[in-house]
N, C-alpha and C. Protein backbone atom coordinates (compact mmCIF):
# COMPACT_ATOMS: atom_id res chain seq x y z
N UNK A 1 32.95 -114.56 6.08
CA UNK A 1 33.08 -113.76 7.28
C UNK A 1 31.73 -113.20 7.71
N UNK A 2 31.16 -112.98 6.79
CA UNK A 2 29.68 -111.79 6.91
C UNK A 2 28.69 -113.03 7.24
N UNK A 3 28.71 -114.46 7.30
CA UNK A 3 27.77 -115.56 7.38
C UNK A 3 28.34 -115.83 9.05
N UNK A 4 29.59 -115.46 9.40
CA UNK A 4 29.61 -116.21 10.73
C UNK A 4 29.68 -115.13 11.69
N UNK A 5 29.68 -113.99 11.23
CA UNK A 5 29.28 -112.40 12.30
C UNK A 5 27.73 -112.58 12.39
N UNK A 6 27.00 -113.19 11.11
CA UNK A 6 25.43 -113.44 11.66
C UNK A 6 24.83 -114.87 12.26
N UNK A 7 25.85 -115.86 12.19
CA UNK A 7 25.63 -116.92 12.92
C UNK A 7 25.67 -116.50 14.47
N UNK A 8 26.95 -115.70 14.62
CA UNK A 8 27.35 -115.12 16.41
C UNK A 8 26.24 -114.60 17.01
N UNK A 9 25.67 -113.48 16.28
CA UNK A 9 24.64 -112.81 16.60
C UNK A 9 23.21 -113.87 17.15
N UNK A 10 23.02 -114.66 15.93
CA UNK A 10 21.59 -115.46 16.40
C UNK A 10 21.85 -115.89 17.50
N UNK A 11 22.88 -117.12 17.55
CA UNK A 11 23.72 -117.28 18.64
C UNK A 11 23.66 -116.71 20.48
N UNK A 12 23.88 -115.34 19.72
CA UNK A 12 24.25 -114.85 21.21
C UNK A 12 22.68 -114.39 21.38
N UNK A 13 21.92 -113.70 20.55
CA UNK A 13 20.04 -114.04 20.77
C UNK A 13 19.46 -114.87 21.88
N UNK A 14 19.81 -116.37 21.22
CA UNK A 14 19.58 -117.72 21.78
C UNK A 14 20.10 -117.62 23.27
N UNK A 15 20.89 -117.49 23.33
CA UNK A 15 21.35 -117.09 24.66
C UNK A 15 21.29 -116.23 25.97
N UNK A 16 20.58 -114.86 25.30
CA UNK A 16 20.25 -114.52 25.53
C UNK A 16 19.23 -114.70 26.42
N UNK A 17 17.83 -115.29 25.10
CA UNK A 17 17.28 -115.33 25.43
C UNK A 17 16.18 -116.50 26.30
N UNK A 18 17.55 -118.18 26.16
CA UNK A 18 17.63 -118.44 27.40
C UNK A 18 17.59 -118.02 28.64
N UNK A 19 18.63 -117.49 28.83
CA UNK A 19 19.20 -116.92 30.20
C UNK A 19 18.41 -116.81 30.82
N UNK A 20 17.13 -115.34 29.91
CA UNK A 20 16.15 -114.41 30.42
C UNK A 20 15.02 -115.84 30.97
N UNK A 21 14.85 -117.05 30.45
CA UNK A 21 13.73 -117.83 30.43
C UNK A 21 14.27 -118.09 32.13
N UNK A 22 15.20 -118.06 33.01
CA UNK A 22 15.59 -118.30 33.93
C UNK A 22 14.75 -117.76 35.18
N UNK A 23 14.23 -116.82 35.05
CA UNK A 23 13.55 -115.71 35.64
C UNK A 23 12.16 -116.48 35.74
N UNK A 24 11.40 -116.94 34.72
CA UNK A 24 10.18 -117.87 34.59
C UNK A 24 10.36 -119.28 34.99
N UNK A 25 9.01 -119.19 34.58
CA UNK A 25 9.28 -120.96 34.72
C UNK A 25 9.70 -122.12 33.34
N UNK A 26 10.54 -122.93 33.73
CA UNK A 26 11.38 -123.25 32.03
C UNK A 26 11.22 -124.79 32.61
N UNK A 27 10.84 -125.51 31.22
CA UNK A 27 10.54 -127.07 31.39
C UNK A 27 11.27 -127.42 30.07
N UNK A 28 12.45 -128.85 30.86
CA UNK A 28 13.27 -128.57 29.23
C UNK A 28 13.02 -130.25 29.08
N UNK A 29 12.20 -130.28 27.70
CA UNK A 29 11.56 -132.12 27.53
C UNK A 29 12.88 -132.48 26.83
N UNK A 30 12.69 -133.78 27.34
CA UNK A 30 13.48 -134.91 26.38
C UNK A 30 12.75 -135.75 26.11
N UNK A 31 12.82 -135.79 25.14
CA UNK A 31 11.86 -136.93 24.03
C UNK A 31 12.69 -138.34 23.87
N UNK A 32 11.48 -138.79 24.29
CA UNK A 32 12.53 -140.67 24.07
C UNK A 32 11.27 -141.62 23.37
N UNK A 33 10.30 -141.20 23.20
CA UNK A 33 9.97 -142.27 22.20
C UNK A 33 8.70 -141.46 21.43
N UNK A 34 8.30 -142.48 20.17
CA UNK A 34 7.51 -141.73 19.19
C UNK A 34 6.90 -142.56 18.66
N UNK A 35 5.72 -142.64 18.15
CA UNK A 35 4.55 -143.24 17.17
C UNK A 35 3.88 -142.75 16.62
N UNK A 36 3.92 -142.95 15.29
CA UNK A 36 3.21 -142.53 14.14
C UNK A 36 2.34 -143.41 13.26
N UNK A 37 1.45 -142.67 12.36
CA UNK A 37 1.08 -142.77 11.72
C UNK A 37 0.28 -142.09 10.58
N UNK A 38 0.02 -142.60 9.01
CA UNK A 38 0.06 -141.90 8.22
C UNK A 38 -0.83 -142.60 6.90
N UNK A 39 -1.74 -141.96 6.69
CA UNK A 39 -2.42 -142.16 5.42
C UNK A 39 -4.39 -142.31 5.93
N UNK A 40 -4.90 -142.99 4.96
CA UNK A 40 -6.19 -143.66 5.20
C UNK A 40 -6.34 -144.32 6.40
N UNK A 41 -6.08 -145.42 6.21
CA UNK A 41 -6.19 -146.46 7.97
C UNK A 41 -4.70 -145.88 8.78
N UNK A 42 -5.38 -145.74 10.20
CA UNK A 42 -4.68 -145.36 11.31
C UNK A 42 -3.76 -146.34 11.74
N UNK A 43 -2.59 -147.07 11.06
CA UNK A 43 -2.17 -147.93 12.01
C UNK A 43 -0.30 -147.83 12.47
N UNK A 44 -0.59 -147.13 13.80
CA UNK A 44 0.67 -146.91 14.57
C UNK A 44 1.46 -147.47 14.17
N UNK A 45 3.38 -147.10 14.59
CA UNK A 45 4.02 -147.77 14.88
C UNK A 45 4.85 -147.21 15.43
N UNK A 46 5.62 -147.82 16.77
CA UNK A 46 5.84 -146.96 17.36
C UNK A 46 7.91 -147.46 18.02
N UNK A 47 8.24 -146.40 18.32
CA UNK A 47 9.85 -146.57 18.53
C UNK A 47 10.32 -146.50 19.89
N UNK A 48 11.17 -147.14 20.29
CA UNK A 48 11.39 -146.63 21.95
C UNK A 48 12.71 -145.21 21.71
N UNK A 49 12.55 -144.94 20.60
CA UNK A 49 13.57 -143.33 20.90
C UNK A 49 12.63 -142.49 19.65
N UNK A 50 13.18 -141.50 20.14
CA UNK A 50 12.51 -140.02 19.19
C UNK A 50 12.50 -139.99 17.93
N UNK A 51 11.69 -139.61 16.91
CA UNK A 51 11.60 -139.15 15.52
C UNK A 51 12.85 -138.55 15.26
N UNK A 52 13.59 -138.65 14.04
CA UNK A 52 14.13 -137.65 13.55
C UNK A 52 14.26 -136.31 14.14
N UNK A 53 12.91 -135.84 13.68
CA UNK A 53 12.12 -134.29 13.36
C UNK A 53 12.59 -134.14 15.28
N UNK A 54 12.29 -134.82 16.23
CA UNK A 54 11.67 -134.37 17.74
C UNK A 54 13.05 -133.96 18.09
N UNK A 55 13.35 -132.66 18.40
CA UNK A 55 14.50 -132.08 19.36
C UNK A 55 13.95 -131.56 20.64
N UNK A 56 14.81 -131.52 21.16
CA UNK A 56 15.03 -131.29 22.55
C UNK A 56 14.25 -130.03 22.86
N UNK A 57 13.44 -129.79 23.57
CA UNK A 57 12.79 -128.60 23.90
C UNK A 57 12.50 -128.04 25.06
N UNK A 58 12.89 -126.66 25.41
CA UNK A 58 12.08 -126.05 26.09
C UNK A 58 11.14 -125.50 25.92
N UNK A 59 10.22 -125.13 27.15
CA UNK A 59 9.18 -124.59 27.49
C UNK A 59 8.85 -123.52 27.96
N UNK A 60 9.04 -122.40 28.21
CA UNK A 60 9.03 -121.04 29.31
C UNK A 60 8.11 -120.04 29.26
N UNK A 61 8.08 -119.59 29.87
CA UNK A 61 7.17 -118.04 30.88
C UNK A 61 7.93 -117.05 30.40
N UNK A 62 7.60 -116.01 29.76
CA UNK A 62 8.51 -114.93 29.92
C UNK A 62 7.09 -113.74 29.45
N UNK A 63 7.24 -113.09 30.53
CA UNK A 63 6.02 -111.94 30.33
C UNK A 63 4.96 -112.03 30.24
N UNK A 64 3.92 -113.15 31.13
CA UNK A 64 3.26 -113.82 31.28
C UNK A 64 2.50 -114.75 29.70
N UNK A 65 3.58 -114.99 29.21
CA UNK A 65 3.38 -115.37 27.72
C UNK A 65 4.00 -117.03 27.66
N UNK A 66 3.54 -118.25 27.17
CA UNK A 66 4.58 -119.31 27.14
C UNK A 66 5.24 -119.30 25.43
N UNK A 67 6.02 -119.90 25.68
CA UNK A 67 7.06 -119.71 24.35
C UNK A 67 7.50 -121.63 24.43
N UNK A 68 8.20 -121.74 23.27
CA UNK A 68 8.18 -123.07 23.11
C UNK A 68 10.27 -122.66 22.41
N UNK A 69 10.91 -123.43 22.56
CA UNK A 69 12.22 -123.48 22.07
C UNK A 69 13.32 -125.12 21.62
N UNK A 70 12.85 -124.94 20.31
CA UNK A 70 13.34 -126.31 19.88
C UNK A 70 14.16 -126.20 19.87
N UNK A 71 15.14 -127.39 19.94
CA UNK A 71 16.53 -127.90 20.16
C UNK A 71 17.59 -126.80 18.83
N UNK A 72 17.86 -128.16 18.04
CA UNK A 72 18.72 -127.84 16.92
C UNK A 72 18.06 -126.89 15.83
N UNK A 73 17.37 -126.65 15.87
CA UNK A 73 16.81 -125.60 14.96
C UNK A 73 16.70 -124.26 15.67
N UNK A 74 16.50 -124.49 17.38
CA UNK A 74 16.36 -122.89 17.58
C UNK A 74 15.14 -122.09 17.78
N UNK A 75 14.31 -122.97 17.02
CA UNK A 75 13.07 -121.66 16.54
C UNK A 75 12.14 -121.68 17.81
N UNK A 76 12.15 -120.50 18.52
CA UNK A 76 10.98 -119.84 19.31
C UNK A 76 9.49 -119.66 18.71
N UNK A 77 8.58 -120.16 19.63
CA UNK A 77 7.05 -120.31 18.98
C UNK A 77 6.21 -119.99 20.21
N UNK A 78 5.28 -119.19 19.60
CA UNK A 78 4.22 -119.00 21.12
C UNK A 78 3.42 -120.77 20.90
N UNK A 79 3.45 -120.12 22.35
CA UNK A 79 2.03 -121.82 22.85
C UNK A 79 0.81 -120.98 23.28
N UNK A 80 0.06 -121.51 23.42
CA UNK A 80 -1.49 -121.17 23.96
C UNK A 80 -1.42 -122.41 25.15
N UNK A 81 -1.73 -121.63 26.06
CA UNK A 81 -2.05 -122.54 27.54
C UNK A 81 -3.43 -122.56 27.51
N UNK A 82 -3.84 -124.45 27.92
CA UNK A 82 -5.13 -124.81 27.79
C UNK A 82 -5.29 -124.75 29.45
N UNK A 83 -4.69 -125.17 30.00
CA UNK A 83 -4.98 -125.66 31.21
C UNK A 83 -3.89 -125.89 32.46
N UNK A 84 -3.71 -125.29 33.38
CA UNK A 84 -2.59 -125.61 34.50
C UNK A 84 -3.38 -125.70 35.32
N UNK A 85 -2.86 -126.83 36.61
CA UNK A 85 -3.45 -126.96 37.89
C UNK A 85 -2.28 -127.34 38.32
N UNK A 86 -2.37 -127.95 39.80
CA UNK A 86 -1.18 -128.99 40.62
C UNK A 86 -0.91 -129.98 39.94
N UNK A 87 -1.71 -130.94 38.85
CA UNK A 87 -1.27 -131.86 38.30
C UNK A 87 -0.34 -132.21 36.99
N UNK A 88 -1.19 -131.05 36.13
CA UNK A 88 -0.74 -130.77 34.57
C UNK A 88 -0.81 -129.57 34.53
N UNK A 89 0.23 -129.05 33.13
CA UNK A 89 -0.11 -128.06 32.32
C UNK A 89 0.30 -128.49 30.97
N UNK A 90 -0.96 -127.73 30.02
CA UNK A 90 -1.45 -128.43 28.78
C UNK A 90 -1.33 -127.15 27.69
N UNK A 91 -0.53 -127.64 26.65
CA UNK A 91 -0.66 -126.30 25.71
C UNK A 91 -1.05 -126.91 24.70
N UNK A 92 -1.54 -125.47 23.61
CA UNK A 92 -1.57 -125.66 22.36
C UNK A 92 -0.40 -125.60 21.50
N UNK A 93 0.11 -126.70 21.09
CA UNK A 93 1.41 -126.07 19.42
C UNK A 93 1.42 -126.12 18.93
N UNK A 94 2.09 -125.51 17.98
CA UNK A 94 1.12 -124.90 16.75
C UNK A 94 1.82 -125.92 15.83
N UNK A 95 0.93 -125.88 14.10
CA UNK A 95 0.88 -126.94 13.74
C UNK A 95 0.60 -126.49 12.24
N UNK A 96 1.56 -126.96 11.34
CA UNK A 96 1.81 -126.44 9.62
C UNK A 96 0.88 -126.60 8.54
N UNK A 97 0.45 -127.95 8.99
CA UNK A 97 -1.27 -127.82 8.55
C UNK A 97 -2.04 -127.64 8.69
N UNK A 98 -3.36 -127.98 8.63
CA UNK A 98 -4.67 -127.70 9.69
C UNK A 98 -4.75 -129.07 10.68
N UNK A 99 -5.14 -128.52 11.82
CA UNK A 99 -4.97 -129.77 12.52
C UNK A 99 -4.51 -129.14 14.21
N UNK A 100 -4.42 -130.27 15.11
CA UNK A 100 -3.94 -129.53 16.09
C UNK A 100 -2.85 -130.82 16.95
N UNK A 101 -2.31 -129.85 17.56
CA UNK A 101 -1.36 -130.75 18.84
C UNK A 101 -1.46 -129.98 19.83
N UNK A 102 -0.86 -130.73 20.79
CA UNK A 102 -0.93 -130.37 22.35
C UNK A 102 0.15 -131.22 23.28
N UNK A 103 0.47 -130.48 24.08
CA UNK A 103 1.64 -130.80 24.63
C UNK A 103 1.01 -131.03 26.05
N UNK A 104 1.47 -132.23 26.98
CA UNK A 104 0.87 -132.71 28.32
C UNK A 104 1.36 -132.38 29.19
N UNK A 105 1.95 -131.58 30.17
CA UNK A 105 3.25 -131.89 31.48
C UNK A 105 2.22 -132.65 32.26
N UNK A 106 2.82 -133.78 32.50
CA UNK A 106 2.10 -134.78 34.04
C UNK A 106 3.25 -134.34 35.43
N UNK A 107 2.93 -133.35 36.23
CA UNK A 107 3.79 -132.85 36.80
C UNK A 107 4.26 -133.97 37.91
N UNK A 108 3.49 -134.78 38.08
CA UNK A 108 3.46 -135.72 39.43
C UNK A 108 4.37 -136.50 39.27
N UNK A 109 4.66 -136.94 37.42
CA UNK A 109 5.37 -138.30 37.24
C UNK A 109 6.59 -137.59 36.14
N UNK A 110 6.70 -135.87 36.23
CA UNK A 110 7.73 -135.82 35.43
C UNK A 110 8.07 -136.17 34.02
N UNK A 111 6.85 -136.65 33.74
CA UNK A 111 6.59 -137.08 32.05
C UNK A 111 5.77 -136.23 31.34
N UNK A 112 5.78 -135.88 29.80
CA UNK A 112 5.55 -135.19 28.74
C UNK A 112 4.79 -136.52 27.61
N UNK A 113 3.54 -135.60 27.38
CA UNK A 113 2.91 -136.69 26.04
C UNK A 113 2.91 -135.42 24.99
N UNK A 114 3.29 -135.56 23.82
CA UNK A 114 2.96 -134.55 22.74
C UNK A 114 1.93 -135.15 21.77
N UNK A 115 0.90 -134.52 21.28
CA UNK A 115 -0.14 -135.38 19.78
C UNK A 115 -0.08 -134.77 18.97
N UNK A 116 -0.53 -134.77 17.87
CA UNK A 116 -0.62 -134.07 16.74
C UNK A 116 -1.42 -134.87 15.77
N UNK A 117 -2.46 -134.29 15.62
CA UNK A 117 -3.23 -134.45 14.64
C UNK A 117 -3.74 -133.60 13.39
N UNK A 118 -3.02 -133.98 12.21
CA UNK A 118 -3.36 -132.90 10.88
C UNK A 118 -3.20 -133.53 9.83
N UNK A 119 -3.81 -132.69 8.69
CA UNK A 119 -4.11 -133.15 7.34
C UNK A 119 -3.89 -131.96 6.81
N UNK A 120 -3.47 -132.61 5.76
CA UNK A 120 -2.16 -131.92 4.24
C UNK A 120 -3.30 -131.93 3.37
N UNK A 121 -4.10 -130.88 2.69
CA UNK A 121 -4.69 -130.64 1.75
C UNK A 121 -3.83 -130.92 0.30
N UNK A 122 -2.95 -130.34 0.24
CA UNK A 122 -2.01 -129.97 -0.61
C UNK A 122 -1.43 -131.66 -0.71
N UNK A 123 -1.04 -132.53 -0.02
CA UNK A 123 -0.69 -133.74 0.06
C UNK A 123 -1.90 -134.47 0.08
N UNK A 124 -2.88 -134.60 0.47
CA UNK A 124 -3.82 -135.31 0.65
C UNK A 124 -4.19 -136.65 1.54
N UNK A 125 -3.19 -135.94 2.73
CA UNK A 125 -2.79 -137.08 3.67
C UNK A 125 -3.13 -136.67 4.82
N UNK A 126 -3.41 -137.50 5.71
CA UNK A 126 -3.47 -137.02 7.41
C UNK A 126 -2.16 -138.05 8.15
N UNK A 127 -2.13 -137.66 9.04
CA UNK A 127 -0.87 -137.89 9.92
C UNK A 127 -1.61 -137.90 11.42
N UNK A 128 -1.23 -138.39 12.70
CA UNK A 128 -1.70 -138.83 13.35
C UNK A 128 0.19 -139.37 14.16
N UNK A 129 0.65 -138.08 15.34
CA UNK A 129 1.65 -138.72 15.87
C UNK A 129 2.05 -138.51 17.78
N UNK A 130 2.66 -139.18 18.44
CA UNK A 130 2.11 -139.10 19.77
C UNK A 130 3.81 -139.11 19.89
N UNK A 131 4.45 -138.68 20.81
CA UNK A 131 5.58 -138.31 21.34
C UNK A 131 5.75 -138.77 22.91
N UNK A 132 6.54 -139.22 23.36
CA UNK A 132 6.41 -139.22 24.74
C UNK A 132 7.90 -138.75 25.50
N UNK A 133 8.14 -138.38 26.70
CA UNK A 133 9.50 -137.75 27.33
C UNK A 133 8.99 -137.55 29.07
N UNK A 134 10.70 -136.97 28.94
CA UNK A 134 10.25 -136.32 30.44
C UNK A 134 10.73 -135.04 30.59
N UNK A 135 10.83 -134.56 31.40
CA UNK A 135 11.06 -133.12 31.62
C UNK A 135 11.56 -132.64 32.69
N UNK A 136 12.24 -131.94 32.80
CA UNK A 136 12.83 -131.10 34.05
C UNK A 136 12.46 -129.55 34.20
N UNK A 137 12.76 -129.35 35.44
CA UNK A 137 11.87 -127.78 35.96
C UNK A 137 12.95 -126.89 36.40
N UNK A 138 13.29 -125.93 35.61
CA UNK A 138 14.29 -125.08 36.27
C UNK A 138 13.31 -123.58 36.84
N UNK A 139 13.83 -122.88 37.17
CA UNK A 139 13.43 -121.75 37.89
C UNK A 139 14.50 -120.36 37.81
């Protein structure tokens, strides 16, 4: 009982704090394809649908701040904005190793590129992965 009074709660959070993203500007990607790669030599391979790991995400404005909101997991993350004009807007996301990614909006063509580039000290591996989608603009 005491596990699904705190499931409701996150729940109604999430919802919340959707709603509120309504007010900003909210870009919700769908991810449809992915390429990776992993180790010493760089060599891609790539899928015409999403990773595992890639859920559904929004994007939003709320208090002149961007926030990032993955699918099935939920978890809210600040972004760092590199760059907006009429064409793109480009963030930073954040990233578990050292290393970096960045997220593309191509506003013209409605498409999303994600990268990520990092290395696992602790593993002793680098990774190297590119995401691609599209996106919609609510208001």
């Amino acid at each position: 009982m005491k596990i699904k009074k705190v499931s409701l709660r996150v729940t109604a959070m999430i919802l919340a704090l959707v709603a509120n993203t309504a007010f900003g500007e909210t870009y919700a990607l769908v991810f449809d394809s992915h390429c990776s790669s992993r180790g010493e030599k760089l060599e891609f391979s790539c899928k015409s649908e999403p990773s595992f790991s890639s859920q559904n995400t929004i994007i939003f404005l709320r208090d002149g701040a961007w926030f990032g909101l993955e699918g099935a997991s939920r978890n809210v993350f600040p972004l760092g904005l590199i760059k907006k004009d009429e064409n793109v807007i480009v963030f930073n996301y954040p990233v578990l190793y050292s290393g970096v990614a960045t997220i593309v909006l191509m506003k013209k063509t409605g498409r999303f590129y994600m990268s990520e580039i990092a290395y696992s000290n602790a593993l002793k591996v680098q990774e190297v992965s590119i995401d691609a989608g599209r996106f919609t603009i609510g208001k």
